[in-house]
Protein backbone atom coordinates (compact mmCIF):
# COMPACT_ATOMS: atom_id res chain seq x y z
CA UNK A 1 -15.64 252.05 38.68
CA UNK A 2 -12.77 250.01 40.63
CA UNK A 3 -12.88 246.09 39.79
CA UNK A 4 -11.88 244.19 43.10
CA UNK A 5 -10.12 241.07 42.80
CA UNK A 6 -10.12 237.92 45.07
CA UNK A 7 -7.34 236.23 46.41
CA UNK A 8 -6.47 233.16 44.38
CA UNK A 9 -7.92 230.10 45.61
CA UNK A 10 -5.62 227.95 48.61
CA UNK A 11 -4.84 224.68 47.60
CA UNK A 12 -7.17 222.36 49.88
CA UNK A 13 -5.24 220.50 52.25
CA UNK A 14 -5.09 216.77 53.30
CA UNK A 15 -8.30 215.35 53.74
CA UNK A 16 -9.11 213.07 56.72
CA UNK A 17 -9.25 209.75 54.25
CA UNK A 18 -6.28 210.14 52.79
CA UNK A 19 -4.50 210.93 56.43
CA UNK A 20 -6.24 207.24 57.73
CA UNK A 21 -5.06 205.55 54.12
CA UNK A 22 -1.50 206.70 55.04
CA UNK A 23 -1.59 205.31 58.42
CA UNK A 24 -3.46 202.10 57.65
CA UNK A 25 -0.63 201.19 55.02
CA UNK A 26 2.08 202.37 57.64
CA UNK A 27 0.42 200.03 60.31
CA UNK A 28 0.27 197.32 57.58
CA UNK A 29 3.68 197.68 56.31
CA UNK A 30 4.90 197.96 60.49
CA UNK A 31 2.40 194.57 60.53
CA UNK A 32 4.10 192.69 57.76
CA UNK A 33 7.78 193.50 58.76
CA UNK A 34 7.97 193.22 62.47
CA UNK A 35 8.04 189.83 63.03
CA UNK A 36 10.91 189.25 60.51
CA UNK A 37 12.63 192.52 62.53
CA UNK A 38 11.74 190.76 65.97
CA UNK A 39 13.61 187.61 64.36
CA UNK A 40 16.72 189.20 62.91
CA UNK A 41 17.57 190.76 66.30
CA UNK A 42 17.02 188.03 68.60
CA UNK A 43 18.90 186.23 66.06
CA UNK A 44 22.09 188.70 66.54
CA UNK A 45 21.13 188.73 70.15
CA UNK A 46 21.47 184.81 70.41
CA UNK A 47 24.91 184.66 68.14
CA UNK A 48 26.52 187.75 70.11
CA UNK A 49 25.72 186.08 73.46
CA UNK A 50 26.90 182.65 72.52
CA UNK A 51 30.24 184.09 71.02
CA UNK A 52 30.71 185.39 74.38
CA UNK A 53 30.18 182.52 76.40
CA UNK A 54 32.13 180.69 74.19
CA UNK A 55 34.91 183.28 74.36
CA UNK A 56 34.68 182.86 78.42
CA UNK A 57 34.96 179.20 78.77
CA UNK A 58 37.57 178.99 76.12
CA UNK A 59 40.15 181.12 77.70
CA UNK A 60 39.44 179.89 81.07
CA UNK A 61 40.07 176.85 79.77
CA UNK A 62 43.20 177.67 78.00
CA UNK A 63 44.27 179.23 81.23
CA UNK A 64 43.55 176.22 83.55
CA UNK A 65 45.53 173.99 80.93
CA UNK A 66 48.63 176.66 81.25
CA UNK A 67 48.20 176.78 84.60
CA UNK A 68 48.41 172.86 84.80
CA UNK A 69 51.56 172.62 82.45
CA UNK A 70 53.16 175.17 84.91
CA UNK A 71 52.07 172.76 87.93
CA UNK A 72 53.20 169.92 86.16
CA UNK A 73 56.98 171.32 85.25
CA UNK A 74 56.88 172.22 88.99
CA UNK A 75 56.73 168.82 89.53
CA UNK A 76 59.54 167.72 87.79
CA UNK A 77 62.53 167.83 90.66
CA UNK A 78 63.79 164.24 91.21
CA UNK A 79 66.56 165.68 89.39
CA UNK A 80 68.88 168.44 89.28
CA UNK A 81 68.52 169.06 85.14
CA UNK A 82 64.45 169.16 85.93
CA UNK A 83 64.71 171.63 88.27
CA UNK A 84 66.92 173.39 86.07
CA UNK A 85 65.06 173.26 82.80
CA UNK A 86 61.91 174.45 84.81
CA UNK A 87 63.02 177.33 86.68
CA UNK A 88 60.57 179.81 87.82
CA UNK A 89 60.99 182.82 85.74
CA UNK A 90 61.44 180.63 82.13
CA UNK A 91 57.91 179.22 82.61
CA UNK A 92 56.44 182.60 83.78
CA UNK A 93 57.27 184.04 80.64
CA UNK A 94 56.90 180.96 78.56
CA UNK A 95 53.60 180.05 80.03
CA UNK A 96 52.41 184.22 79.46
CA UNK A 97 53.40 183.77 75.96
CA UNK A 98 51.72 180.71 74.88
CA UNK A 99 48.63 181.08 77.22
CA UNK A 100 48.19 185.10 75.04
CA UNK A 101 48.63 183.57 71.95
CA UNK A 102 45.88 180.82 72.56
CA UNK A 103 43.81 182.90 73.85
CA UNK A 104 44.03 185.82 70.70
CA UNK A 105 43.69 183.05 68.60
CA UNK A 106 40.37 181.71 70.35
CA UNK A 107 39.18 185.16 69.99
CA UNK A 108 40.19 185.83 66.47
CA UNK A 109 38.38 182.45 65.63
CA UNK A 110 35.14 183.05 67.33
CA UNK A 111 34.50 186.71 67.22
CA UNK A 112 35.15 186.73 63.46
CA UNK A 113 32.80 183.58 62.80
CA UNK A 114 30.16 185.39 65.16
CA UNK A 115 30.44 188.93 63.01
CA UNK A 116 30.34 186.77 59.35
CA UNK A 117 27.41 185.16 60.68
CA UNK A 118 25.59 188.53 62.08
CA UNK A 119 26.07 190.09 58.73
CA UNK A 120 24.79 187.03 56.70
CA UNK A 121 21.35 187.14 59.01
CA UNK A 122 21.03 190.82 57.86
CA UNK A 123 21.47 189.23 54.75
CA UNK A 124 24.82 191.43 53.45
CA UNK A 125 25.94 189.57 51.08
CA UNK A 126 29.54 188.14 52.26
CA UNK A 127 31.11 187.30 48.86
CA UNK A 128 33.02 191.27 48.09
CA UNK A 129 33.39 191.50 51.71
CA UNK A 130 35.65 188.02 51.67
CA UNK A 131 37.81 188.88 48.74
CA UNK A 132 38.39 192.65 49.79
CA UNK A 133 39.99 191.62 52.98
CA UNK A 134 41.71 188.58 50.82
CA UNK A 135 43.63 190.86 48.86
CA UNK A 136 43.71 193.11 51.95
CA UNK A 137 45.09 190.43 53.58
CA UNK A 138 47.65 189.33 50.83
CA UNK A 139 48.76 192.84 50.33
CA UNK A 140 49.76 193.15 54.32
CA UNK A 141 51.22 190.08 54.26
CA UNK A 142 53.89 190.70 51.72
CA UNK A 143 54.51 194.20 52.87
CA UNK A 144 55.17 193.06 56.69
CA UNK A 145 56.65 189.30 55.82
CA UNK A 146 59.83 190.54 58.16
CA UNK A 147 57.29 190.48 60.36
CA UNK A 148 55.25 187.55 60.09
CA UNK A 149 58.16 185.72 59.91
CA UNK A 150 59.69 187.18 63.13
CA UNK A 151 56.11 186.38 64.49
CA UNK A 152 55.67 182.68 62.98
CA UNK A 153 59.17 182.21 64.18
CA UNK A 154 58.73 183.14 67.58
CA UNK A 155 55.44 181.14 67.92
CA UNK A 156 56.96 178.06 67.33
CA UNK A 157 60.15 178.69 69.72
CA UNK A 158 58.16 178.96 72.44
CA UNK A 159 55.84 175.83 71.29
CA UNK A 160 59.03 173.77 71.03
CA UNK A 161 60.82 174.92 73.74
CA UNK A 162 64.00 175.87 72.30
CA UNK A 163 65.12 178.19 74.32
CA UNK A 164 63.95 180.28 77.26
CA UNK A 165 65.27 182.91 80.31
CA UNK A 166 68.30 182.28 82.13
CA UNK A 167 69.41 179.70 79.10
CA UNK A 168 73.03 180.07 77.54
CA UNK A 169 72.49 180.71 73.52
CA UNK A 170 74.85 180.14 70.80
CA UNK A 171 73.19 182.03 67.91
CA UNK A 172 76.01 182.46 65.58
CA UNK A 173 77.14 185.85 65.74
CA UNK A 174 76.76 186.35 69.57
CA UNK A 175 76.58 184.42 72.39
CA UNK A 176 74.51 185.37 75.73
CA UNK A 177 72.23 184.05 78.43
CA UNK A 178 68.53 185.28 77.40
CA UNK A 179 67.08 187.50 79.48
CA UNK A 180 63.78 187.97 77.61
CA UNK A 181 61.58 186.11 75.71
CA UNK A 182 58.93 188.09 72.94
CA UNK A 183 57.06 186.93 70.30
CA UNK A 184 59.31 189.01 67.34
CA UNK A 185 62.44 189.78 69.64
CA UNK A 186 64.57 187.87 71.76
CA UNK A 187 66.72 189.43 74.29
CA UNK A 188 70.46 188.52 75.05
CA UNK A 189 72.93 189.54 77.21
CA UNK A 190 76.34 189.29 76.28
CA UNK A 191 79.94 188.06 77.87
CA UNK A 192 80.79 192.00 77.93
CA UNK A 193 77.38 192.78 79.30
CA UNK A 194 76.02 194.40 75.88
CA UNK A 195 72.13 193.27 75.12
CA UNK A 196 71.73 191.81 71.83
CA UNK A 197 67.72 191.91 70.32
CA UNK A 198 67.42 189.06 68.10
CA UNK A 199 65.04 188.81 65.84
CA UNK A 200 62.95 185.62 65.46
CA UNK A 201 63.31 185.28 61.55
CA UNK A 202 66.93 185.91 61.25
CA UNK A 203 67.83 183.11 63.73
CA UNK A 204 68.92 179.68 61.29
CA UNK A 205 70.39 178.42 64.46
CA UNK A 206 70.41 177.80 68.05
CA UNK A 207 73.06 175.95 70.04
CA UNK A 208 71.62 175.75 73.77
CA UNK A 209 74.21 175.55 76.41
CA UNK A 210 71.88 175.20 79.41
CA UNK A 211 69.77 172.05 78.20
CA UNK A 212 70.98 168.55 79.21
CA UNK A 213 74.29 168.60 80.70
CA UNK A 214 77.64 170.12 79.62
CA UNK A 215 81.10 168.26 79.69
CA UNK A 216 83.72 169.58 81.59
CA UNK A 217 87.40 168.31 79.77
CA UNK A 218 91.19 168.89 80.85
CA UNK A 219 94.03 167.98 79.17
CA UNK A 220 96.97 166.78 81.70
CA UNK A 221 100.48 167.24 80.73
CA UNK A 222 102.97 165.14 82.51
CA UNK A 223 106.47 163.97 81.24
CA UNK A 224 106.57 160.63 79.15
CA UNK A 225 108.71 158.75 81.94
CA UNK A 226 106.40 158.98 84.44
CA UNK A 227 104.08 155.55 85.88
CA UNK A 228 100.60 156.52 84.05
CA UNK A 229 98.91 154.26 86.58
CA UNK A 230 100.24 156.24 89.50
CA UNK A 231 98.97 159.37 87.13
CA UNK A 232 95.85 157.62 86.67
CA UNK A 233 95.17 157.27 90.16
CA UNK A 234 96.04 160.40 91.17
CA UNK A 235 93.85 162.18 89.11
CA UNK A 236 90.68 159.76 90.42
CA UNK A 237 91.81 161.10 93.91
CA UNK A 238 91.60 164.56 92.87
CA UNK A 239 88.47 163.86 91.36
CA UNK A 240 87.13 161.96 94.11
CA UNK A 241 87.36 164.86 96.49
CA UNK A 242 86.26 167.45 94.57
CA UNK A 243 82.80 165.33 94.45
CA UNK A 244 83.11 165.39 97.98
CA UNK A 245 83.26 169.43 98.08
CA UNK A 246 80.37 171.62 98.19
CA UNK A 247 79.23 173.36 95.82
CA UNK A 248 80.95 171.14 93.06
CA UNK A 249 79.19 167.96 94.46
CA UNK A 250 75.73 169.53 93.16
CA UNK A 251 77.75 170.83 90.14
CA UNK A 252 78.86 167.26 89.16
CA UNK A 253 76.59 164.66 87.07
CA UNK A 254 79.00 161.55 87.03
CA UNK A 255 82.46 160.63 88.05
CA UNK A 256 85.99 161.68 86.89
CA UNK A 257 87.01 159.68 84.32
CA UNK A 258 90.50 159.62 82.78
CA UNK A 259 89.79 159.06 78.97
CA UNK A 260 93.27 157.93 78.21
CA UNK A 261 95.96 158.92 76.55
CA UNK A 262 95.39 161.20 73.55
CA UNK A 263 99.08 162.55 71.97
CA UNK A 264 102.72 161.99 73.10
CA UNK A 265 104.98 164.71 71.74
CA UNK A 266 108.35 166.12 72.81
CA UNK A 267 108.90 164.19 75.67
CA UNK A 268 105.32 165.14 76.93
CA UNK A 269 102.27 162.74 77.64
CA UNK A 270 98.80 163.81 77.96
CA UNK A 271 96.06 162.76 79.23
CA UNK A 272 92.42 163.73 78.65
CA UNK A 273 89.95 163.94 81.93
CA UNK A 274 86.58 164.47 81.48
CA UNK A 275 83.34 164.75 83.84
CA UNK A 276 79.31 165.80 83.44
CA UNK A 277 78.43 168.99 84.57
CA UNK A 278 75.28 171.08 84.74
CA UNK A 279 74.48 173.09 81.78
CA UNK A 280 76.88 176.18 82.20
CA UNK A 281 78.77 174.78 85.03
CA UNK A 282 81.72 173.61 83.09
CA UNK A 283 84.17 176.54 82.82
CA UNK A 284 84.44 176.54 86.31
CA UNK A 285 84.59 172.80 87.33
CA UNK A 286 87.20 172.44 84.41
CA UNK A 287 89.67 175.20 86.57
CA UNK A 288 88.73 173.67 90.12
CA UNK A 289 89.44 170.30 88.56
CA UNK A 290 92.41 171.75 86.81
CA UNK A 291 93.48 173.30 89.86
CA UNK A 292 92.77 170.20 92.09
CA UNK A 293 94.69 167.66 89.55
CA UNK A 294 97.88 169.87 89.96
CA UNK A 295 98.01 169.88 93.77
CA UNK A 296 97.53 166.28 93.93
CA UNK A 297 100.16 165.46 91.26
CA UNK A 298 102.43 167.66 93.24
CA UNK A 299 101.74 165.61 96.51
CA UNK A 300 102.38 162.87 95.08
CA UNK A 301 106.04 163.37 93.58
CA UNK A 302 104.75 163.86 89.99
CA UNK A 303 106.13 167.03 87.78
CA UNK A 304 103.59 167.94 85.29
CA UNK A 305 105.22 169.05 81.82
CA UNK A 306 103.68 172.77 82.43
CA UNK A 307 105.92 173.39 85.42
CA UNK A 308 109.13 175.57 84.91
CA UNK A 309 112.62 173.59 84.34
CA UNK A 310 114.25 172.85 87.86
CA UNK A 311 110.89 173.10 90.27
CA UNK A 312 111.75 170.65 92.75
CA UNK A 313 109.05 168.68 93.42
CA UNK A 314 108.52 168.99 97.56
CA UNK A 315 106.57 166.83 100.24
CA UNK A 316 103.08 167.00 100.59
CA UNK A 317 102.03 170.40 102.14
CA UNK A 318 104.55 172.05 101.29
CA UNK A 319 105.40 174.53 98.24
CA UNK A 320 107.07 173.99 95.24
CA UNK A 321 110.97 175.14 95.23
CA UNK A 322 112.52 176.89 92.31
CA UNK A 323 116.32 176.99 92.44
CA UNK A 324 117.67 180.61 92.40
CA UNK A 325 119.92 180.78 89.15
CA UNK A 326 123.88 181.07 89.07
CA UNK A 327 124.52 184.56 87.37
CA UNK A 328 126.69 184.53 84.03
CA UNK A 329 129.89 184.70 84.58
CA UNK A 330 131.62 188.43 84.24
CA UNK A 331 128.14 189.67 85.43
CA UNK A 332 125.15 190.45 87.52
CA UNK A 333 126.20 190.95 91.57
CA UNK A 334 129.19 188.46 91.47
CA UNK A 335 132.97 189.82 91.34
CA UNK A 336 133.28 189.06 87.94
CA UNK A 337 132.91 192.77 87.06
CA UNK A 338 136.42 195.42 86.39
CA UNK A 339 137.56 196.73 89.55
CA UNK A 340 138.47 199.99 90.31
């Protein structure tokens, strides 16, 4: 006879009480949690919405107060050097520069206090954070110092107004007239038209030749016999007009002035002029003034020591006569050569 078997008994499954104990210790747990949730996250909610405001009215304010430095530089023209030091495109660029790095640093400031002080409500402790991105921060910095330099550099340039576009730069190695202004690299343009990039870090020093005014100086050669006074006063004249003369009137911040005598040598006085000048103005007022002395010391019967030997001196308006030389004798077109 055949024994049947029964299938082995099913494990019983979850009974109704222990499905309600679950969810009454959920609900409880859910009960004792929520508020302390609900506060965390209007917490974040209040500090990220603050930091934003903040944010807002802090670089609308730095940009009203650029915007009012650029107004007020506009309003410095009751004199030519104002109107020079302020030009249009300097403070563009100047005013972009600070007005960015204000406003990065603003937002640097207050977005990183806002995210330390989200993750210390969610209660991440801050302390590993804060030295990892010290030594982070140390390691960067003495990899990229070039740079930080360049950076630090440029940040106080443009704070102190050293330089800015359309100035003339002396910078050691090259001289140029900057063209463009950058927080790591400064751009020149040289006498040969070449562009320089200088870097920030590497400059030790500047000599600006477009800030304040320049001096415009010519040395006057005349023979050692002659009246200085009647030199004197001629050179006044010529100086005198050319004040008179657009476009040097604009060009010129003072009078001529005749320094005095500054060497007698070889039969040869001279005599130092000098006049104030815009900034990079005075190359060319010292050859119009250069150019303007000689004329009126010719006018006036005086023979400056630069002339060739025998220029007869002629009346005014008229030019200046050199006597044709005598040929050698036994040469050149006279009869003094064999005959046939």
């Amino acid at each position: 006879m055949s024994v049947t078997r029964l299938p082995a008994a099913e494990s019983p499954s979850p009974s109704l009480e222990d499905s309600r104990r679950s969810a009454e210790e959920a609900a409880g747990w859910l009960q004792e949690n929520w508020t302390s949730w609900l506060g965390v996250g209007l917490r974040i909610l209040l500090i990220a919405v603050i930091a934003y405001v903040l944010r807002r009215v802090v670089q609308r304010m730095i940009t009203r107060l650029i915007a009012r430095m650029t107004r007020t530089a506009d309003a410095v023209d009751g004199t030519a050097l104002g109107g020079l030091l302020v030009n249009h495109e300097r403070r563009r660029q100047r005013s972009e520069a600070l007005g960015s790095i204000l406003r990065s640093g603003a937002s640097f400031v207050i977005l990183g206090t806002a995210a330390l002080t989200i993750l210390s409500a969610l209660e991440i402790d801050l302390a590993p954070l804060l030295a990892s991105a010290g030594v982070a921060g140390v390691a960067i910095g003495f990899g990229a110092r070039n740079l930080v330099m360049d950076f630090l550099s440029g940040i106080f340039m443009l704070v102190e107004d050293q330089y800015g576009v359309g100035d003339t730069i002396d910078v050691g190695e090259v001289t140029g007239e900057v063209i463009e202004v950058g927080l790591r690299v400064t751009k020149l343009r040289g006498d040969n038209g070449a562009i320089w990039y200088m870097r920030n870090g590497e400059v030790k020093r500047i000599g600006n030749l477009s800030q304040g005014w320049a001096t415009a100086a010519v040395d006057v050669p005349v023979p050692a016999g002659e009246d200085l006074d009647q030199v004197r006063a001629a050179i006044l004249a010529a100086g005198e007009e050319l004040g008179r003369t657009e476009p040097w009137s604009e060009q010129l911040w003072g009078e001529v002035e005749v320094l005095g005598l500054t060497a007698v040598s070889q039969g040869t006085a001279t005599l130092q002029v000098q006049v104030k000048t815009m900034p990079g103005k005075s190359f060319g007022v010292e050859r119009e003034l250069r150019w303007r002395i000689r004329e009126t010391l010719l006018a006036a019967g005086i023979v400056m020591s630069d002339l060739p030997t025998g220029v007869l001196v002629p009346p005014p308006g008229q030019a200046a006569v050199v006597p044709r030389q005598q040929p050698a004798p036994g040469g050149g077109d006279g009869g003094g050569g064999g005959g046939e």
